[in-house]
Protein backbone atom coordinates (compact mmCIF):
# COMPACT_ATOMS: atom_id res chain seq x y z
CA UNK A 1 0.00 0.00 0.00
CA UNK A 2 1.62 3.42 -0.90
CA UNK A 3 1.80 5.60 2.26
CA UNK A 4 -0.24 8.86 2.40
CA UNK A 5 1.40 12.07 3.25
CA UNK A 6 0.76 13.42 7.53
CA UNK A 7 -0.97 16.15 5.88
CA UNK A 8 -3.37 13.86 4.16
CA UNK A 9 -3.98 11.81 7.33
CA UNK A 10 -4.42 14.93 9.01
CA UNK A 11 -6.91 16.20 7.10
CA UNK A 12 -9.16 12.90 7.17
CA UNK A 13 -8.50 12.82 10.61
CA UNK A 14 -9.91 16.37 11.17
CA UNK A 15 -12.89 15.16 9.03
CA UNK A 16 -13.42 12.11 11.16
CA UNK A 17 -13.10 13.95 14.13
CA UNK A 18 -16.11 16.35 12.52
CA UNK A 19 -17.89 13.18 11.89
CA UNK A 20 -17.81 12.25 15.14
CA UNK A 21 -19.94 15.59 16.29
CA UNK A 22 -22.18 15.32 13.19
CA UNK A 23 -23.20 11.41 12.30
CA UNK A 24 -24.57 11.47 16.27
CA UNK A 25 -27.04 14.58 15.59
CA UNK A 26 -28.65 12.14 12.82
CA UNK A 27 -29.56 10.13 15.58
CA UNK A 28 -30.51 12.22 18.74
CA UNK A 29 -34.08 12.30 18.17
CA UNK A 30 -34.39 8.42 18.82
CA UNK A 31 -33.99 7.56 22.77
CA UNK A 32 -30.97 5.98 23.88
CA UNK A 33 -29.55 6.14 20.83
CA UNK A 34 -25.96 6.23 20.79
CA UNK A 35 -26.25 3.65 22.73
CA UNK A 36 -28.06 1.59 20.31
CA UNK A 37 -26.28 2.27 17.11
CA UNK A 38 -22.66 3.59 18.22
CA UNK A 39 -22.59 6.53 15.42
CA UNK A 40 -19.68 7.99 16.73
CA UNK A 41 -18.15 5.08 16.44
CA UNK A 42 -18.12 4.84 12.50
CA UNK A 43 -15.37 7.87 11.78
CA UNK A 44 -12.97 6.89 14.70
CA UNK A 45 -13.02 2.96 13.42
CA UNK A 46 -12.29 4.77 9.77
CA UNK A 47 -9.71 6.90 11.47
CA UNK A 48 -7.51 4.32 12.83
CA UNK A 49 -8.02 1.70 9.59
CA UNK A 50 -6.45 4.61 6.66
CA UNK A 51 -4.98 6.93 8.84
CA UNK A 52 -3.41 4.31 11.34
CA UNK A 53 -3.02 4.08 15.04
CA UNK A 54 -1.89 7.80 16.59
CA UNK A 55 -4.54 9.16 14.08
CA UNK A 56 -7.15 6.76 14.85
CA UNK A 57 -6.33 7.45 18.53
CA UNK A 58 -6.22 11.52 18.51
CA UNK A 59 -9.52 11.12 16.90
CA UNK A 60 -10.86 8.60 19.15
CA UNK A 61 -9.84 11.46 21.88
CA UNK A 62 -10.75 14.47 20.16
CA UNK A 63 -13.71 13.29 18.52
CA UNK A 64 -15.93 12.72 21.49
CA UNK A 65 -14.69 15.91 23.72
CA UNK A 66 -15.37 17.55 20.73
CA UNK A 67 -18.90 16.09 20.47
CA UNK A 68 -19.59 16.74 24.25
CA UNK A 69 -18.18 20.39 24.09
CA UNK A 70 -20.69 21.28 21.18
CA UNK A 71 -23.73 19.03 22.17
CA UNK A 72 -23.26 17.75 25.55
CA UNK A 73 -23.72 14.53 24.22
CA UNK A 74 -22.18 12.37 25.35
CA UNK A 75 -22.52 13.98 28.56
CA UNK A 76 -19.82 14.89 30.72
CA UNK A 77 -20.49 12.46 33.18
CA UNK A 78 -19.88 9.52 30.05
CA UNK A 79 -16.72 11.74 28.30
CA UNK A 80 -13.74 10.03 30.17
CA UNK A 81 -15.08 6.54 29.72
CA UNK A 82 -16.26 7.01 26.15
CA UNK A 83 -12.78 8.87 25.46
CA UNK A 84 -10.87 5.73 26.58
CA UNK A 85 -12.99 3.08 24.44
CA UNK A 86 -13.02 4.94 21.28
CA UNK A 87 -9.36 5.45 21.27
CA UNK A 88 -8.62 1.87 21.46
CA UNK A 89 -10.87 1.42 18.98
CA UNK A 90 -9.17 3.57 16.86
CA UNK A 91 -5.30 2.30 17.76
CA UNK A 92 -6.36 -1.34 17.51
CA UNK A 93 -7.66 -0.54 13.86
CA UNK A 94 -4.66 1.47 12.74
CA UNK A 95 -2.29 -1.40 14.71
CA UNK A 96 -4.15 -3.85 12.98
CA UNK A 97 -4.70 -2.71 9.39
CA UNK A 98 -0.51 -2.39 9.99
CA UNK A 99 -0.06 -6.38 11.16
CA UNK A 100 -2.80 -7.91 9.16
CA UNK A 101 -1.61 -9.17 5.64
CA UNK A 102 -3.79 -11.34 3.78
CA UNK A 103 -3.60 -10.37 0.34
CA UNK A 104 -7.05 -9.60 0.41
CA UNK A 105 -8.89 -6.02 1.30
CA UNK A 106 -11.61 -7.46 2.43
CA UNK A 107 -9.98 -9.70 4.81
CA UNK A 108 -7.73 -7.40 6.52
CA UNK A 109 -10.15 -4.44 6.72
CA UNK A 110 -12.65 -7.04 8.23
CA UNK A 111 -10.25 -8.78 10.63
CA UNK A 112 -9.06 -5.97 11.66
CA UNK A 113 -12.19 -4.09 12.93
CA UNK A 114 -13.10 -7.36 14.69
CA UNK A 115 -10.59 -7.60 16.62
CA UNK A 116 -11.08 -3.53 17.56
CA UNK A 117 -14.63 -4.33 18.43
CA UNK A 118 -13.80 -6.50 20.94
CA UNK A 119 -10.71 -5.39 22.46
CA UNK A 120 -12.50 -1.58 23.10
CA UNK A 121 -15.51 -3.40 24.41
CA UNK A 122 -13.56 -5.55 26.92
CA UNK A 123 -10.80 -2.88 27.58
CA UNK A 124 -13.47 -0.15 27.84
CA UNK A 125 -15.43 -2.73 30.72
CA UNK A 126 -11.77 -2.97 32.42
CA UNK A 127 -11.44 0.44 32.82
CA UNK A 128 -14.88 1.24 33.86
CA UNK A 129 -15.07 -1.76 36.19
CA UNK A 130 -11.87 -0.51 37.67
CA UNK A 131 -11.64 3.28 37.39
CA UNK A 132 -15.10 4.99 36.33
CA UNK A 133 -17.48 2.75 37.56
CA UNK A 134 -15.51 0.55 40.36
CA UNK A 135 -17.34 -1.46 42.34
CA UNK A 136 -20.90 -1.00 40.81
CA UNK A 137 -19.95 -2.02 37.20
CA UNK A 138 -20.61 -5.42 36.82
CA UNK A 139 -20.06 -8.45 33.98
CA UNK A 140 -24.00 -8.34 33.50
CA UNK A 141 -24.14 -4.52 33.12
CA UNK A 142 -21.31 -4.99 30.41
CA UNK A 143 -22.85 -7.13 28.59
CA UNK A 144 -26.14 -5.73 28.49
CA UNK A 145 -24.23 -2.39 27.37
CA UNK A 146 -21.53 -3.61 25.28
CA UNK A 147 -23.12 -6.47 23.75
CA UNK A 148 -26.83 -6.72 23.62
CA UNK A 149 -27.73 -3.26 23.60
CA UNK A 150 -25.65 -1.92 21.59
CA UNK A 151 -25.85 -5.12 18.45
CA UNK A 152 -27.11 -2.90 16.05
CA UNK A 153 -24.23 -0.85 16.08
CA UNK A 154 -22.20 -3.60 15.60
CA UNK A 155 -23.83 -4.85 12.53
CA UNK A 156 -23.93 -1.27 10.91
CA UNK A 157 -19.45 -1.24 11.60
CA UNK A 158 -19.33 -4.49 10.44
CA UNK A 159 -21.82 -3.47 7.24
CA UNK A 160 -20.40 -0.16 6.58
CA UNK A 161 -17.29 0.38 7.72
CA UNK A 162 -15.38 -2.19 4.98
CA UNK A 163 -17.84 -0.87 2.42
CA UNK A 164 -16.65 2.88 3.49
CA UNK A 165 -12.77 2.30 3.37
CA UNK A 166 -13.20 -0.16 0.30
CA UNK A 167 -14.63 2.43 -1.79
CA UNK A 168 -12.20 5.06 -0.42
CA UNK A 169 -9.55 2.77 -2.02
CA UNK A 170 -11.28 2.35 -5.22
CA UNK A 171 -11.77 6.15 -5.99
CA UNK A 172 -8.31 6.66 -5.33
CA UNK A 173 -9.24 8.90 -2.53
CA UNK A 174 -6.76 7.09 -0.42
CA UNK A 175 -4.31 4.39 -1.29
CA UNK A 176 -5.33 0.58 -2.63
CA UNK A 177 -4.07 -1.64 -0.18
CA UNK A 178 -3.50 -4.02 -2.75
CA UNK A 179 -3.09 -2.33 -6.14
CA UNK A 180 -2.05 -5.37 -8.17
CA UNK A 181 -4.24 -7.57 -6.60
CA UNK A 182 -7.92 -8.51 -7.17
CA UNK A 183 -10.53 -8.29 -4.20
C-alpha cells in the first residue's frame, strides 16, 4: 500500500473527528440512541483503519470531547469513559490494518475491525469496572451495554465500515491496499 502524506492523514482525521460531532445529531431524536447504534463510532473505526493508530487514537480522543463540548452529548459524566474506548478502537484498527496481511482487502479491513470491536468493548469494561465505575460495574451490566444493547451498532461497523474504506480505495481517494491484486 503506498503511504499517504501526515498532511493527508491529518486532514481525514480532522474530518473524522467532525464526523464524530455530526453522524450522532442524525440520531438524537431516537432515545438511547448512541447507545443503540454507536454513530460515533463509525469515523474513529475509519480513522484508525487509513490513517493508522496515533490518528485513529487523537480522533478517538478528540472526537468525542469535541462532540460533548458542542452538544453535551455524550454527557460529561460519560466523556472520560467514552474517550478511553473509542481510542482503542481507533489504535487497535490502525495497529491492525498495519499487522494484518492477507492479500485480500476485504480480509484485513474485516479482521481488523473485529478484533477492535472487541478489544474496546472488553478494555473499555476494564477500565470502567476498575476506574469509572468501580465497584458498581458489573459483567452483567457490560454485557447488556456492550453487547446486547448496543448489536445494532455492531452490525452497521461491520456493514459499513469495509464498504466505506473499500470504496475510499477504489476512488483513489486514499491508497489501494492491494493495487495489483484482485478483491
Amino acid at each position: 500500500m503506498r503511504k499517504m502524506s501526515s498532511v493527508k492523514k491529518s486532514i481525514i482525521t480532522a474530518v473524522c473527528i467532525a464526523l464524530c460531532y455530526v453522524i450522532p445529531l442524525m440520531f438524537h431524536g431516537i432515545q438511547n440512541a448512541g447507545s443503540i447504534f454507536c454513530p460515533m463510532h463509525i469515523p474513529v473505526f475509519i480513522c484508525g483503519l487509513v490513517c493508522g493508530w496515533p490518528y485513529g487514537l487523537l480522533c478517538g480522543i478528540a472526537g468525542p470531547a469535541l462532540s460533548s463540548a458542542l452538544s453535551a452529548m455524550p454527557p460529561i459524566a460519560m466523556l472520560p469513559a467514552m474517550m478511553v474506548e473509542l481510542a482503542i478502537y481507533g489504535v487497535v484498527a490502525g495497529l491492525m490494518m498495519k499487522l494484518v496481511h492477507t492479500k485480500s482487502t476485504y480480509a484485513d479491513l474485516y479482521i481488523s475491525l473485529i478484533v477492535a470491536i472487541i478489544c474496546g468493548r472488553v478494555l473499555a469494561g476494564v477500565a470502567k469496572a476498575l476506574i469509572f465505575a468501580k465497584g458498581s460495574y458489573t459483567i452483567s451490566a457490560w454485557v447488556a451495554g456492550s453487547v446486547i444493547t448496543s448489536w445494532p451498532g455492531t452490525v452497521i461497523q461491520l456493514v459499513f465500515i469495509p464498504t466505506i474504506v473499500f470504496a475510499l480505495m477504489k476512488s483513489h481517494l486514499i491508497p489501494e491496499r492491494y493495487p495489483k491484486l484482485e478483491d
